[in-house]
PDB file of N, CA and C in Angstrom:
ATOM      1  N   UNK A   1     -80.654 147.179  48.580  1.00  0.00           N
ATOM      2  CA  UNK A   1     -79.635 148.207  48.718  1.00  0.00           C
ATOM      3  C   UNK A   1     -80.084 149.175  49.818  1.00  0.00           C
ATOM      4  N   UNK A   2     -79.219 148.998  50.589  1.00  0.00           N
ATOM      5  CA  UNK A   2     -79.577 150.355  51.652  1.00  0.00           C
ATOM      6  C   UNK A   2     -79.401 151.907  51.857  1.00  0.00           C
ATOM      7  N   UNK A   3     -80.410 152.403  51.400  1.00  0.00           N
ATOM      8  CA  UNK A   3     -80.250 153.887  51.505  1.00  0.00           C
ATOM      9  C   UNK A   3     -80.998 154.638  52.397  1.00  0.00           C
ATOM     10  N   UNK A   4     -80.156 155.785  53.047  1.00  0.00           N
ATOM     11  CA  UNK A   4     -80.998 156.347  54.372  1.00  0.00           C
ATOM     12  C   UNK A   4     -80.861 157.751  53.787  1.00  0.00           C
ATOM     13  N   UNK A   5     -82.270 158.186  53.628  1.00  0.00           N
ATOM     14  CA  UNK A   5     -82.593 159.675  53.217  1.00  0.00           C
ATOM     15  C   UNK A   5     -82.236 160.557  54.628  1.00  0.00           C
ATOM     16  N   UNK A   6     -81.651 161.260  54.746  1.00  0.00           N
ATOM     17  CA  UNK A   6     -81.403 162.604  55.080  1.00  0.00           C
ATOM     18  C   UNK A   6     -81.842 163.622  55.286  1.00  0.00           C
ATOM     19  N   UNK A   7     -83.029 164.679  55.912  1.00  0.00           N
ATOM     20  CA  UNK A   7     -83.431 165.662  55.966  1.00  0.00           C
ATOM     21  C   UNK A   7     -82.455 166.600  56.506  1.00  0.00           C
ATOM     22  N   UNK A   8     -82.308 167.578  56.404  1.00  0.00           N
ATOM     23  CA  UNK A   8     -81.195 168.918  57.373  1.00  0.00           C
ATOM     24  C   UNK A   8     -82.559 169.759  57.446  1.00  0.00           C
ATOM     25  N   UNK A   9     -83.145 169.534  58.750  1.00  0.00           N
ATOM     26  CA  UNK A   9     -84.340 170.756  59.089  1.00  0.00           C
ATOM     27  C   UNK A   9     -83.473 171.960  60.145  1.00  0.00           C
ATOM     28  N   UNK A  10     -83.834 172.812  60.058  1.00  0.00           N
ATOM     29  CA  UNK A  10     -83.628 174.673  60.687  1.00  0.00           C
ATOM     30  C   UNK A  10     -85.156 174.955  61.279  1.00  0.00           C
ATOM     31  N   UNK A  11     -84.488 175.418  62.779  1.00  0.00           N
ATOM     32  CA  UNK A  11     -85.897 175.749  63.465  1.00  0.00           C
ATOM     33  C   UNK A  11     -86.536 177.552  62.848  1.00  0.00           C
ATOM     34  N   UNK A  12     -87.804 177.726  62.690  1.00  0.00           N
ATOM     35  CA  UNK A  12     -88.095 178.881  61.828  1.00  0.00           C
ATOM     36  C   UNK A  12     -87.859 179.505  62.888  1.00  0.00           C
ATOM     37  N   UNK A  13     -87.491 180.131  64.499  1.00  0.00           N
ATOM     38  CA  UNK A  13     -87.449 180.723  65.124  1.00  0.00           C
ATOM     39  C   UNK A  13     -86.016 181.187  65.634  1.00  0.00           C
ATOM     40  N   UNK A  14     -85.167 180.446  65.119  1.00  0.00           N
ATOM     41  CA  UNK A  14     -83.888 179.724  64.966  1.00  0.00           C
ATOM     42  C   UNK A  14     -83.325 179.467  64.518  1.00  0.00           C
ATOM     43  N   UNK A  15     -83.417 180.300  63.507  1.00  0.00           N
ATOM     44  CA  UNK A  15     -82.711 179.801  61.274  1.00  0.00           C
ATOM     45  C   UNK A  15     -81.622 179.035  61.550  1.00  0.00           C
ATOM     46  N   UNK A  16     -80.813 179.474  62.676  1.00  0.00           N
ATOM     47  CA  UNK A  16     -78.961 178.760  62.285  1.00  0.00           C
ATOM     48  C   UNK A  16     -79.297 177.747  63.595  1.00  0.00           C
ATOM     49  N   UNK A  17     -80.217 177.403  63.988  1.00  0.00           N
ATOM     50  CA  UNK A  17     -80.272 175.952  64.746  1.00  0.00           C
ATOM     51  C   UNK A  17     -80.628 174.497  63.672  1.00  0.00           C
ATOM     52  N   UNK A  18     -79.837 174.049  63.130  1.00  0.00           N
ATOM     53  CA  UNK A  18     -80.325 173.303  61.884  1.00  0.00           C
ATOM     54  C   UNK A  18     -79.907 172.086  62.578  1.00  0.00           C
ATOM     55  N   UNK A  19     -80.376 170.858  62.261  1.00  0.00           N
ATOM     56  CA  UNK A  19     -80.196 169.284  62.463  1.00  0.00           C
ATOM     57  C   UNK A  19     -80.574 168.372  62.002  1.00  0.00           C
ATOM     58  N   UNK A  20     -79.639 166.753  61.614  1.00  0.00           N
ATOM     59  CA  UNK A  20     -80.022 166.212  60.494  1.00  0.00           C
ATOM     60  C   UNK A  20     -81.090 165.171  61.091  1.00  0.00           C
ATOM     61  N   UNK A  21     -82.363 165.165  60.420  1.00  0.00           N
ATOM     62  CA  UNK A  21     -83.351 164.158  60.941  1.00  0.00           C
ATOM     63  C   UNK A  21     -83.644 162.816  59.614  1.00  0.00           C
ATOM     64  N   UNK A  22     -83.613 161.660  60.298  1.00  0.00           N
ATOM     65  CA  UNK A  22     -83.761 160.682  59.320  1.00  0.00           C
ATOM     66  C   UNK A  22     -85.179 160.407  59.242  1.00  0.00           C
ATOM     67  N   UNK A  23     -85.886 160.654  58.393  1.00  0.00           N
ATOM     68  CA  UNK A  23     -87.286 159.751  58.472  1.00  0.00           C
ATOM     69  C   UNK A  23     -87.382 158.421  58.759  1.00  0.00           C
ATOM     70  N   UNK A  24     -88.269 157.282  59.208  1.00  0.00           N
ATOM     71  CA  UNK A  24     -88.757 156.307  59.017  1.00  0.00           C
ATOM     72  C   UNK A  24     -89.656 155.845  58.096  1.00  0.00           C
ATOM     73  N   UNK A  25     -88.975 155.541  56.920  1.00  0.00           N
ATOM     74  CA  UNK A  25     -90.018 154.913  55.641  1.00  0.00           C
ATOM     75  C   UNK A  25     -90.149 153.523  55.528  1.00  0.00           C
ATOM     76  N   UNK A  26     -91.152 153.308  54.930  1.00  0.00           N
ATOM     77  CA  UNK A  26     -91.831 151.746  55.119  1.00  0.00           C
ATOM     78  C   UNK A  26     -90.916 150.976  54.508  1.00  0.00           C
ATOM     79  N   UNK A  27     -90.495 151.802  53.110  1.00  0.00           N
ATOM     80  CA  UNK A  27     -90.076 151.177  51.860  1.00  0.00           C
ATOM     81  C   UNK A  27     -88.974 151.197  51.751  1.00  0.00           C
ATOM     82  N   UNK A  28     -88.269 150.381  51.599  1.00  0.00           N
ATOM     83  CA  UNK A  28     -86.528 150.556  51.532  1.00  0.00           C
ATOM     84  C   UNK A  28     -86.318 151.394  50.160  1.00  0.00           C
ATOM     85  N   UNK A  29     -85.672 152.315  50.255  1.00  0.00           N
ATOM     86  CA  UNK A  29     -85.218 153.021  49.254  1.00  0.00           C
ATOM     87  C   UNK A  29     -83.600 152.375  48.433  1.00  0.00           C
ATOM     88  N   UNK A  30     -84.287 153.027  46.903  1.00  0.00           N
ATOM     89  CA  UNK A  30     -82.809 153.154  46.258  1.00  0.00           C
ATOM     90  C   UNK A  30     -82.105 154.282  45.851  1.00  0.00           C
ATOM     91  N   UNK A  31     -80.938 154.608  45.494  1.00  0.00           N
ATOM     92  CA  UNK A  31     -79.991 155.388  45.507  1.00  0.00           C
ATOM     93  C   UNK A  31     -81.185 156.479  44.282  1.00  0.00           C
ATOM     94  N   UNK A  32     -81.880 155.855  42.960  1.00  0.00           N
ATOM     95  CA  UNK A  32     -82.615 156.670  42.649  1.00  0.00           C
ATOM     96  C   UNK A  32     -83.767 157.126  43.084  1.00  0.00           C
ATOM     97  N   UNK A  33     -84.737 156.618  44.194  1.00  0.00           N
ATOM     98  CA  UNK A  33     -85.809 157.157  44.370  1.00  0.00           C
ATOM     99  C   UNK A  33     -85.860 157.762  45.857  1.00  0.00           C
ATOM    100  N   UNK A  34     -84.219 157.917  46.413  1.00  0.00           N
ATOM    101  CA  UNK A  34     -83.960 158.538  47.497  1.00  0.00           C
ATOM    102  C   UNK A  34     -83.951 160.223  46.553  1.00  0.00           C
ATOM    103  N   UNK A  35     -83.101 160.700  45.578  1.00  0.00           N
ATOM    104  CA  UNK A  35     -82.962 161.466  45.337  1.00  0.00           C
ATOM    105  C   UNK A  35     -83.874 162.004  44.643  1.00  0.00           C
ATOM    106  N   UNK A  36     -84.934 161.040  44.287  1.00  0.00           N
ATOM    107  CA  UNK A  36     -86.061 161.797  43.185  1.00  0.00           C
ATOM    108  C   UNK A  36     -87.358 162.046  44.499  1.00  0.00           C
ATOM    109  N   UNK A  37     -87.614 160.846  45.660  1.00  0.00           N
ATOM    110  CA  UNK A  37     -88.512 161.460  46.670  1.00  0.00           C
ATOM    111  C   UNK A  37     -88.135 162.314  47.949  1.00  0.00           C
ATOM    112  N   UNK A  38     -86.979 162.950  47.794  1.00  0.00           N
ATOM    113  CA  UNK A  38     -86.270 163.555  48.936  1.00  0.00           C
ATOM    114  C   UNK A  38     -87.156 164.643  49.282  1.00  0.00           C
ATOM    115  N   UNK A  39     -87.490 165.380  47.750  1.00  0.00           N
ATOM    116  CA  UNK A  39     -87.987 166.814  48.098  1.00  0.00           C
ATOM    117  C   UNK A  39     -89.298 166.349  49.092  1.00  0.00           C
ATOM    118  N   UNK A  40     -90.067 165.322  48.193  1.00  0.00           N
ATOM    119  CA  UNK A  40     -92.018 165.089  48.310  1.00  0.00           C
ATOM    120  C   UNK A  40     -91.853 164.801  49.905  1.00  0.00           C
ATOM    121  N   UNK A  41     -90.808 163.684  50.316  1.00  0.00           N
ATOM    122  CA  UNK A  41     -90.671 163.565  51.677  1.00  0.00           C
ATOM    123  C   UNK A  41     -90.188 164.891  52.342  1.00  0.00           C
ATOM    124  N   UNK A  42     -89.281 165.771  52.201  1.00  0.00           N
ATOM    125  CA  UNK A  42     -89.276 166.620  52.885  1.00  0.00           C
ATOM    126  C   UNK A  42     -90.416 167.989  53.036  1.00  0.00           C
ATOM    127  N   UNK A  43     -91.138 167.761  51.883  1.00  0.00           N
ATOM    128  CA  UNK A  43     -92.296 168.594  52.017  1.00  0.00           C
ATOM    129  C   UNK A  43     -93.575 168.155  53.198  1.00  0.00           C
ATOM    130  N   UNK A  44     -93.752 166.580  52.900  1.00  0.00           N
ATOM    131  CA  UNK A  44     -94.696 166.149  53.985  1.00  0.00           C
ATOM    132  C   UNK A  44     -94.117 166.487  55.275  1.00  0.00           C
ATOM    133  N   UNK A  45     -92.884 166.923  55.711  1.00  0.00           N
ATOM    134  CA  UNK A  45     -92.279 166.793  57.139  1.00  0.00           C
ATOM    135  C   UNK A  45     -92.627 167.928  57.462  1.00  0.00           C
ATOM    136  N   UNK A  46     -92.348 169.367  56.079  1.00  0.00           N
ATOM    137  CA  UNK A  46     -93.117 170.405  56.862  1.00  0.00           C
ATOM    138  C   UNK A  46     -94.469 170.399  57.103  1.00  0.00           C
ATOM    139  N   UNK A  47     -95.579 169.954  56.837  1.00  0.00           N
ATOM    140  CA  UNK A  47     -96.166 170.455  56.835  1.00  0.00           C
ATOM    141  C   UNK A  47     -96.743 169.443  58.355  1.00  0.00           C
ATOM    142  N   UNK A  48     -96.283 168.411  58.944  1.00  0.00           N
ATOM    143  CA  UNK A  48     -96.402 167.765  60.171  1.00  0.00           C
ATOM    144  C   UNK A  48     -96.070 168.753  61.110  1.00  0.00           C
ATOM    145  N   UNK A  49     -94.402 169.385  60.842  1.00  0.00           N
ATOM    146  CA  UNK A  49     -93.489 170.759  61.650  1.00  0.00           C
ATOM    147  C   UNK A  49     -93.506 172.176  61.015  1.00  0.00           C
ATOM    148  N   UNK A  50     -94.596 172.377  61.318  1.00  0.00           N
ATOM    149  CA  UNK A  50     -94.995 173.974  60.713  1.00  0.00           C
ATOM    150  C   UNK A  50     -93.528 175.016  61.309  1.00  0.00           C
ATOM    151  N   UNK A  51     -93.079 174.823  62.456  1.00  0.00           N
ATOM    152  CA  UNK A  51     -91.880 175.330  63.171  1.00  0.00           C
ATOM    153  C   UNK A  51     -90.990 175.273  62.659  1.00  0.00           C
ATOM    154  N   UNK A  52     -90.776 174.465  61.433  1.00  0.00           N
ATOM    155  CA  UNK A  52     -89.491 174.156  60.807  1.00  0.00           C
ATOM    156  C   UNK A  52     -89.500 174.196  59.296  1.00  0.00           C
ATOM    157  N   UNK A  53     -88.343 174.308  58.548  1.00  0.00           N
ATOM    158  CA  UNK A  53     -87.864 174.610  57.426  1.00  0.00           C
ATOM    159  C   UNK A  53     -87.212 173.303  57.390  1.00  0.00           C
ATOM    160  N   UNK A  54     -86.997 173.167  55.602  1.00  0.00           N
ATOM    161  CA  UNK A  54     -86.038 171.510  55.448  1.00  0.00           C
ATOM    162  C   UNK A  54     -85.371 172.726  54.653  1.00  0.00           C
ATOM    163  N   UNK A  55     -83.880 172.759  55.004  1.00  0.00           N
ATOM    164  CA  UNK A  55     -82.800 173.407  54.236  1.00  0.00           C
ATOM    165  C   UNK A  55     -82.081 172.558  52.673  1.00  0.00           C
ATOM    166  N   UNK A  56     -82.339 171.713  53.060  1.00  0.00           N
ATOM    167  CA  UNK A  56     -81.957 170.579  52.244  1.00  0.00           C
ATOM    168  C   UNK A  56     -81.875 169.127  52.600  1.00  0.00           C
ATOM    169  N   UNK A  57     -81.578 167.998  51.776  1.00  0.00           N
ATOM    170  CA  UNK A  57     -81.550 166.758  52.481  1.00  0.00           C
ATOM    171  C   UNK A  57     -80.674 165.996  51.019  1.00  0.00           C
ATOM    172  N   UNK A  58     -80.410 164.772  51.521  1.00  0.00           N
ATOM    173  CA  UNK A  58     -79.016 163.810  51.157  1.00  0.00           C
ATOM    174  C   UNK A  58     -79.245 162.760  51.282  1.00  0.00           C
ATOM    175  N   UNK A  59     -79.115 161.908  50.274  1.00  0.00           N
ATOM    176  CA  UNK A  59     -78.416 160.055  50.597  1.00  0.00           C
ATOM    177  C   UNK A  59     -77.501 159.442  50.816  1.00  0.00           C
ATOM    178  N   UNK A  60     -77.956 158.307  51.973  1.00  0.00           N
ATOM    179  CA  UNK A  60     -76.937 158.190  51.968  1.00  0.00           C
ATOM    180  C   UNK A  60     -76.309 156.641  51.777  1.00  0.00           C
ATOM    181  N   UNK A  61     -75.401 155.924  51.222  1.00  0.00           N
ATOM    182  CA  UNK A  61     -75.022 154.897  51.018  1.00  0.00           C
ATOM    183  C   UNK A  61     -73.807 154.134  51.030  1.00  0.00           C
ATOM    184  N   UNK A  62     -73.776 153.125  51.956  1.00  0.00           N
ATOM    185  CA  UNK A  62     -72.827 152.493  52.773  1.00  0.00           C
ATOM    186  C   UNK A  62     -71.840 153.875  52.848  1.00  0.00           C
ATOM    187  N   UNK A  63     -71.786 154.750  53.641  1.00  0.00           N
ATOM    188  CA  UNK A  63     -70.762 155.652  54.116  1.00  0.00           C
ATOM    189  C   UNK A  63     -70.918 156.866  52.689  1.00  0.00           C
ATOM    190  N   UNK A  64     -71.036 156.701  51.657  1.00  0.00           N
ATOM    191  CA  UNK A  64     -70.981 157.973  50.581  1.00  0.00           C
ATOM    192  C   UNK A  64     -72.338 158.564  50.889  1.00  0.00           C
ATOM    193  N   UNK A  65     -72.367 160.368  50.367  1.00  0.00           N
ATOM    194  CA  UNK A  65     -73.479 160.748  50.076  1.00  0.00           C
ATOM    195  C   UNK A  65     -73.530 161.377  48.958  1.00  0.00           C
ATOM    196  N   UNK A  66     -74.894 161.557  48.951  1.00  0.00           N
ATOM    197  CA  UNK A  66     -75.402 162.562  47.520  1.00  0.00           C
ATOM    198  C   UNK A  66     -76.126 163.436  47.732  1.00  0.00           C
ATOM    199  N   UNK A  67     -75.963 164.760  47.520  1.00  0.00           N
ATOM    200  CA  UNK A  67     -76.799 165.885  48.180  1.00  0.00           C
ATOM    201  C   UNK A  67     -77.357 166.260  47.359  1.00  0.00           C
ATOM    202  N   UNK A  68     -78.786 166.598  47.692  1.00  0.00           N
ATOM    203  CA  UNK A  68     -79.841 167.142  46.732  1.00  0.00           C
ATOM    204  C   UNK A  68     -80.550 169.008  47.519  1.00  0.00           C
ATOM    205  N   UNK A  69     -81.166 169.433  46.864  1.00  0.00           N
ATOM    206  CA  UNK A  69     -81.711 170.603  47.198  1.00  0.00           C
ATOM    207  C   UNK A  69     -81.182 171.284  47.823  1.00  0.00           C
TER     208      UNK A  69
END
């Protein structure tokens, strides 16, 4: 099943410059462990982009999403 996690990062210098970045994960995700590792993945992204904030992030599947945080 194909699911593409979603980040929405905001530059910290730049609060209302926000944009959606997709990670590259090894592991193909499912509709549940997109929404249960969204946060853990978006936490590792800050701390790679100290410059940036994750406002929230989403799954997504064949065209629907599901928004988390």
């Amino acid at each position: 099943m194909n699911v593409i996690l979603i980040l929405v990062v905001c530059s910290l210098s730049h609060p209302d410059e926000c944009r959606d970045y997709r990670p590259v994960l090894e592991d193909e995700m499912t509709p549940m462990s997109c929404m249960m590792d969204g946060q853990k993945i978006g936490a590792a992204y800050v701390q790679e982009h100290p410059w940036e904030r994750v406002a929230g992030w989403r799954c997504r599947l064949g065209g629907a999403e599901r928004r988390g945080a």
